[in-house]
N, C-alpha and C. Protein backbone atom coordinates (compact mmCIF):
# COMPACT_ATOMS: atom_id res chain seq x y z
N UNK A 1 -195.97 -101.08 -15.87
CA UNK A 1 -194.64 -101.52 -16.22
C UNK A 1 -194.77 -102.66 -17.24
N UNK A 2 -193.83 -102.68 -17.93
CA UNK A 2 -193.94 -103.63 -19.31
C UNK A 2 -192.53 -104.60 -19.48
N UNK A 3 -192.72 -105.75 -19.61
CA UNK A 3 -191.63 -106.63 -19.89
C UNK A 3 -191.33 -106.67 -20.92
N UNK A 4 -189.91 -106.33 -21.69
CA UNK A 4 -189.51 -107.02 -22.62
C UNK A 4 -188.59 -107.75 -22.69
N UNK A 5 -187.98 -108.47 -23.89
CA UNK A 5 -186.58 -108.84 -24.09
C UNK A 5 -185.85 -108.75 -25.01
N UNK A 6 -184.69 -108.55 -25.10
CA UNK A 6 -183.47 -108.39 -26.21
C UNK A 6 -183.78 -109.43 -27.02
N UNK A 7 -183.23 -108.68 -28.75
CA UNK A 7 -183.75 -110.02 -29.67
C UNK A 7 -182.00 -110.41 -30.12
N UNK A 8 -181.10 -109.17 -29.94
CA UNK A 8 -179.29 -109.20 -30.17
C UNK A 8 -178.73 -108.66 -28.81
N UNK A 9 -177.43 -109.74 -28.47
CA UNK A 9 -176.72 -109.23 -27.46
C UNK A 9 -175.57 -108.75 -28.09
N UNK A 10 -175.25 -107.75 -27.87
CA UNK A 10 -173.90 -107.41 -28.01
C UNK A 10 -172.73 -107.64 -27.57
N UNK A 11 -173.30 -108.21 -26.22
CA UNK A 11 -171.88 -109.03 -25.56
C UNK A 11 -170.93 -108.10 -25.25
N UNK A 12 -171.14 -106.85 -25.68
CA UNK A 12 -170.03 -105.96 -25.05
C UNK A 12 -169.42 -105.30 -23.55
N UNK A 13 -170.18 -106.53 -22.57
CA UNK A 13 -170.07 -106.58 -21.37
C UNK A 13 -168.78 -107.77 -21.05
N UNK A 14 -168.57 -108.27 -21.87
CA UNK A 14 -166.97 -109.27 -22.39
C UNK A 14 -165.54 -108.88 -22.55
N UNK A 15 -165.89 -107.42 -22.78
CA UNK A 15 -164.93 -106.69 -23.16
C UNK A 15 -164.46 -106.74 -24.41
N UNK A 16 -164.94 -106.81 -25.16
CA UNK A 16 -164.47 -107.03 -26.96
C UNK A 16 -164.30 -106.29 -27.29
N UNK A 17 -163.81 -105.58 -28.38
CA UNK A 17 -163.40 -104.44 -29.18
C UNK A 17 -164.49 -103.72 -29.79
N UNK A 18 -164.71 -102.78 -29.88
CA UNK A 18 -165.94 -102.02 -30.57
C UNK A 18 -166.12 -102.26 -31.95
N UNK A 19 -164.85 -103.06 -32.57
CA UNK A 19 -165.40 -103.61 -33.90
C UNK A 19 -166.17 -105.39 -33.78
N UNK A 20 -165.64 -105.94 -32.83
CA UNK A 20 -166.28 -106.86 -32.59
C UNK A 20 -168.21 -107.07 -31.88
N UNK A 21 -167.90 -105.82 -31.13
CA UNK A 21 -169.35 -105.68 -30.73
C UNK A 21 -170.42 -105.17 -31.79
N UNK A 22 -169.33 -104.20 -32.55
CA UNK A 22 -170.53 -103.70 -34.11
C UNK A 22 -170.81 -105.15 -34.85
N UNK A 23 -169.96 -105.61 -35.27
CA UNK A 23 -169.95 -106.85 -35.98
C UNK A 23 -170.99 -107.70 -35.67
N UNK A 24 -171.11 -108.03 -34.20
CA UNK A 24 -171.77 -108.93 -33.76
C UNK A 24 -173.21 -108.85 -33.31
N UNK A 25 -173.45 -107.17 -33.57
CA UNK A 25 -174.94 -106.48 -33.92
C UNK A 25 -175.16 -106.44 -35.31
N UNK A 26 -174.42 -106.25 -36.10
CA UNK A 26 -174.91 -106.17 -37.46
C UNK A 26 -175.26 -107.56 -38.37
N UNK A 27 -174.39 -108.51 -37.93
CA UNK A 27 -174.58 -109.98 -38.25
C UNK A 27 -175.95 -110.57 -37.55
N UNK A 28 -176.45 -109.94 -36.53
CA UNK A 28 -177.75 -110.45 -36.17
C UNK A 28 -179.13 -109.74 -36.16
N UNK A 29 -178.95 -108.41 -36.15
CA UNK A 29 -179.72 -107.19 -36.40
C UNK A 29 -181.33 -107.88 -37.65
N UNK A 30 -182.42 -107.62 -37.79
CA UNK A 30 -183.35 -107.78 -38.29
C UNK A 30 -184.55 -106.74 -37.91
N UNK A 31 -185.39 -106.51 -39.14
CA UNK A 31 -186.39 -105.27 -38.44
C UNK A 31 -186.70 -105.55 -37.09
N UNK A 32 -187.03 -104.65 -36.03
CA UNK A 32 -187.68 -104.80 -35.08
C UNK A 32 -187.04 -105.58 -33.72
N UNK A 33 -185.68 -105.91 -34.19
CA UNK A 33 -184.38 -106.05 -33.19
C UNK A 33 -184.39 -104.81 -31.89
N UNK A 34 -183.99 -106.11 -30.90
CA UNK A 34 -184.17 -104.84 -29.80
C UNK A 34 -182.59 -104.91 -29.43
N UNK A 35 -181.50 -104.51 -29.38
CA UNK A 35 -180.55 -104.73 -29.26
C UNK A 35 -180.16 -104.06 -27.61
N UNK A 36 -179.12 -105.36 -26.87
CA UNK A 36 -178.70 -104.85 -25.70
C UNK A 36 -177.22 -104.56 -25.46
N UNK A 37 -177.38 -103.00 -24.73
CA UNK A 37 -175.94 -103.05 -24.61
C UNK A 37 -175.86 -102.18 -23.58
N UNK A 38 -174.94 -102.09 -22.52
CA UNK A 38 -174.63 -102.11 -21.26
C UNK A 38 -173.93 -100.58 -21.31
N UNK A 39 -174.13 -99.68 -20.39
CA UNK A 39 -173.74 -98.08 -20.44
C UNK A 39 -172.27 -98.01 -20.03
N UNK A 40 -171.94 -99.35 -18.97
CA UNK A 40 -170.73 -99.00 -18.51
C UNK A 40 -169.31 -100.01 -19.30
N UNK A 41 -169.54 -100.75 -20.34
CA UNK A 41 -168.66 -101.20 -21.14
C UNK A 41 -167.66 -100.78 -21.31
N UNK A 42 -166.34 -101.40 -21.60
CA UNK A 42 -165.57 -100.78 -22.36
C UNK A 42 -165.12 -99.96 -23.50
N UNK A 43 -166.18 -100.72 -24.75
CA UNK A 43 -166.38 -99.85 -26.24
C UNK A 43 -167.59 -99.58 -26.54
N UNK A 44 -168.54 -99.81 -25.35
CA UNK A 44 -169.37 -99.68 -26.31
C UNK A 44 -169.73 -97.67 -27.01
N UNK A 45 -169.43 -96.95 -26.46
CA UNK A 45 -169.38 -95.67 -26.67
C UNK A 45 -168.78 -95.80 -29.11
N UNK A 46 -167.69 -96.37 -28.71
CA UNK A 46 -167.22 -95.96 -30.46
C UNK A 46 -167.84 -97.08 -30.89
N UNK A 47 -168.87 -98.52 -30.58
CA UNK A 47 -169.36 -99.67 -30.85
C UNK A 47 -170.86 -99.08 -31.31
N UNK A 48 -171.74 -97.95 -30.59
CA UNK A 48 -172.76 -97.50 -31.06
C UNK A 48 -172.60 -96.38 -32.26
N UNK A 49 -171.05 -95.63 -32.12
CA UNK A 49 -171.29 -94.88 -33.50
C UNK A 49 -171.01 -95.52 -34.81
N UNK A 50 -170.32 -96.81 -34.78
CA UNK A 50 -169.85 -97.20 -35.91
C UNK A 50 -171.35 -98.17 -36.37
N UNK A 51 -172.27 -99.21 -35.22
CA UNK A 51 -173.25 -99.48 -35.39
C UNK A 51 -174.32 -98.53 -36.06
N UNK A 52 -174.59 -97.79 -35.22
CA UNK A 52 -175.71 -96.76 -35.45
C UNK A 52 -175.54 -96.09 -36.75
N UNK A 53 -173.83 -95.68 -37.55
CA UNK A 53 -174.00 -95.23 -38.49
C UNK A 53 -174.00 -96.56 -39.75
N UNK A 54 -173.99 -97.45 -39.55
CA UNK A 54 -174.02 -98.86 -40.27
C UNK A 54 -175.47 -98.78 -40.63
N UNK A 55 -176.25 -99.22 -39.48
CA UNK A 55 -177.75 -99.29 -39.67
C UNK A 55 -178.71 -98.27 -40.44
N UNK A 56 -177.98 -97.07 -39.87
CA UNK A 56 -178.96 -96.00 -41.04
C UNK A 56 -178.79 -96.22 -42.69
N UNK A 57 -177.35 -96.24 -42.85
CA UNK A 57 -176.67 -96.51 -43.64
C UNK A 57 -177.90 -97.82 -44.69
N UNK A 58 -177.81 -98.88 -44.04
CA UNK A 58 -178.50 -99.82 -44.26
C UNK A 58 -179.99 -99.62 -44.22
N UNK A 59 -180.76 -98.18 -43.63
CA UNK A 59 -182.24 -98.29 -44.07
C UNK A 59 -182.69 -98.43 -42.83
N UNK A 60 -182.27 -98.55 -41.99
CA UNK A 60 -182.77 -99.24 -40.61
C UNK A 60 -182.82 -97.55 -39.84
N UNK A 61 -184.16 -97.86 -39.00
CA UNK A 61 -184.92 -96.94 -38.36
C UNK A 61 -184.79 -96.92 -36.89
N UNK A 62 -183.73 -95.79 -36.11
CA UNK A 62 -183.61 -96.37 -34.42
C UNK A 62 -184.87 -95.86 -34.04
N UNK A 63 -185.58 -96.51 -32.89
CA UNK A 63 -187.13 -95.69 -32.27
C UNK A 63 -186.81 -96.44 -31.21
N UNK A 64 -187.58 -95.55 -30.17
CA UNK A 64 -187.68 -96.56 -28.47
C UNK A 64 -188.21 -97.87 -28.41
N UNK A 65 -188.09 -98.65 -27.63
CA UNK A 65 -188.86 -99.61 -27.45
C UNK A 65 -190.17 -99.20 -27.15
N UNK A 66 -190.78 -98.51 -26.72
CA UNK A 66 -192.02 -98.05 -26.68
C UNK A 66 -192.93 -98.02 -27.87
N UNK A 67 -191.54 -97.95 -29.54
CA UNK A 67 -192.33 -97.44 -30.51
C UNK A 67 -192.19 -99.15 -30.79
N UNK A 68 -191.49 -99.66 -30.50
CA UNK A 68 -191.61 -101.36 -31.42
C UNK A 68 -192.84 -101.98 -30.45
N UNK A 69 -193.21 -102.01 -29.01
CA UNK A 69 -194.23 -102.72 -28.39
C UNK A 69 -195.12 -102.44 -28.63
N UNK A 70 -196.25 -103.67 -29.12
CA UNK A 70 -197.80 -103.37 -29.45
C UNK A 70 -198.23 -103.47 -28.00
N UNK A 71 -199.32 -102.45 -27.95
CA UNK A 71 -200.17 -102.59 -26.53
C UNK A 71 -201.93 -102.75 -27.29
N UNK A 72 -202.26 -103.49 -28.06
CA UNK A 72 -203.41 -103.81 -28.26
C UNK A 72 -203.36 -104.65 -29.74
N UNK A 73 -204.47 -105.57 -29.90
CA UNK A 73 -204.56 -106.52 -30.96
C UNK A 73 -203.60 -107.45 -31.39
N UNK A 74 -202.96 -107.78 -30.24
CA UNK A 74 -201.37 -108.91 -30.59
C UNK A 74 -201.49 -109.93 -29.75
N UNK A 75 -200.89 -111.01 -30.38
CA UNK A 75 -200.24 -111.90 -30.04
C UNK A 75 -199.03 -112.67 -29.74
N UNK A 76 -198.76 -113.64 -29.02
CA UNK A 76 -197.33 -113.79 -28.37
C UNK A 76 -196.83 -115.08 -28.89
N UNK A 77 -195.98 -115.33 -29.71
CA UNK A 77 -195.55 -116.49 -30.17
C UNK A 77 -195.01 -117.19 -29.36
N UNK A 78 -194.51 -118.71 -29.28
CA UNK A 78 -193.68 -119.19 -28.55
C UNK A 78 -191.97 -118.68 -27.68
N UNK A 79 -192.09 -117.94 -29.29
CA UNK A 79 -190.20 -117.41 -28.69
C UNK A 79 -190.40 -116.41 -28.18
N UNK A 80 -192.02 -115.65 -27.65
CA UNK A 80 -191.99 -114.43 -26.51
C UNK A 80 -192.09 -113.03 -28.06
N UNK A 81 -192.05 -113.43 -29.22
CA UNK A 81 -191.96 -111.99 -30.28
C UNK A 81 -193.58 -111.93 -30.44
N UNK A 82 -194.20 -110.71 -29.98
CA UNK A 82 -195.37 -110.01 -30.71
C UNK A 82 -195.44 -110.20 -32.41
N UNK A 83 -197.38 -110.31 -32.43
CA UNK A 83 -197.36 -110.23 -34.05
C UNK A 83 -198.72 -109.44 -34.09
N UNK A 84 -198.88 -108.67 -34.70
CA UNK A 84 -200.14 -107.91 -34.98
C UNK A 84 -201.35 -108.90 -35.47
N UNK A 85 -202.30 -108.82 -34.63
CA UNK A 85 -203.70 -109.85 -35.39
C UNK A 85 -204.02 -108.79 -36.55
């Protein structure tokens, strides 16, 4: 079993509007962002299509967390983010 952590909250456990929750992923979003967001929300359902089609849009690549965690030759910075030696 493997620990990680969210690098963007979406906060869409607040109940915000699905333009507010896109907004507030895309304003913080950076390669290798692990973004969190909760299944039973209010928006988040129309908050991931308007995100998800933003990000491609923008170049950005969705993959599992499995594909962003290094499991060999890394290191752990202070703020907990992996860096390839």
């Amino acid at each position: 079993m493997l620990t990680v952590q969210w690098s963007v909250d979406s906060l869409d456990w607040k109940g915000i509007s699905a333009q507010e929750i896109t907004t507030r992923i895309l304003d913080r979003v950076e390669n290798g962002s692990i973004i969190l967001c909760h299944n039973n929300s209010d928006h988040i359902l129309d908050a991931l299509v308007m995100t998800l089609d933003r990000l491609l849009m923008q170049g950005y690549k969705v993959v599992s967390v499995g594909e962003l965690v290094l499991f060999e030759d890394y290191s752990i910075d202070r703020n907990g983010i992996q860096h390839k030696n």
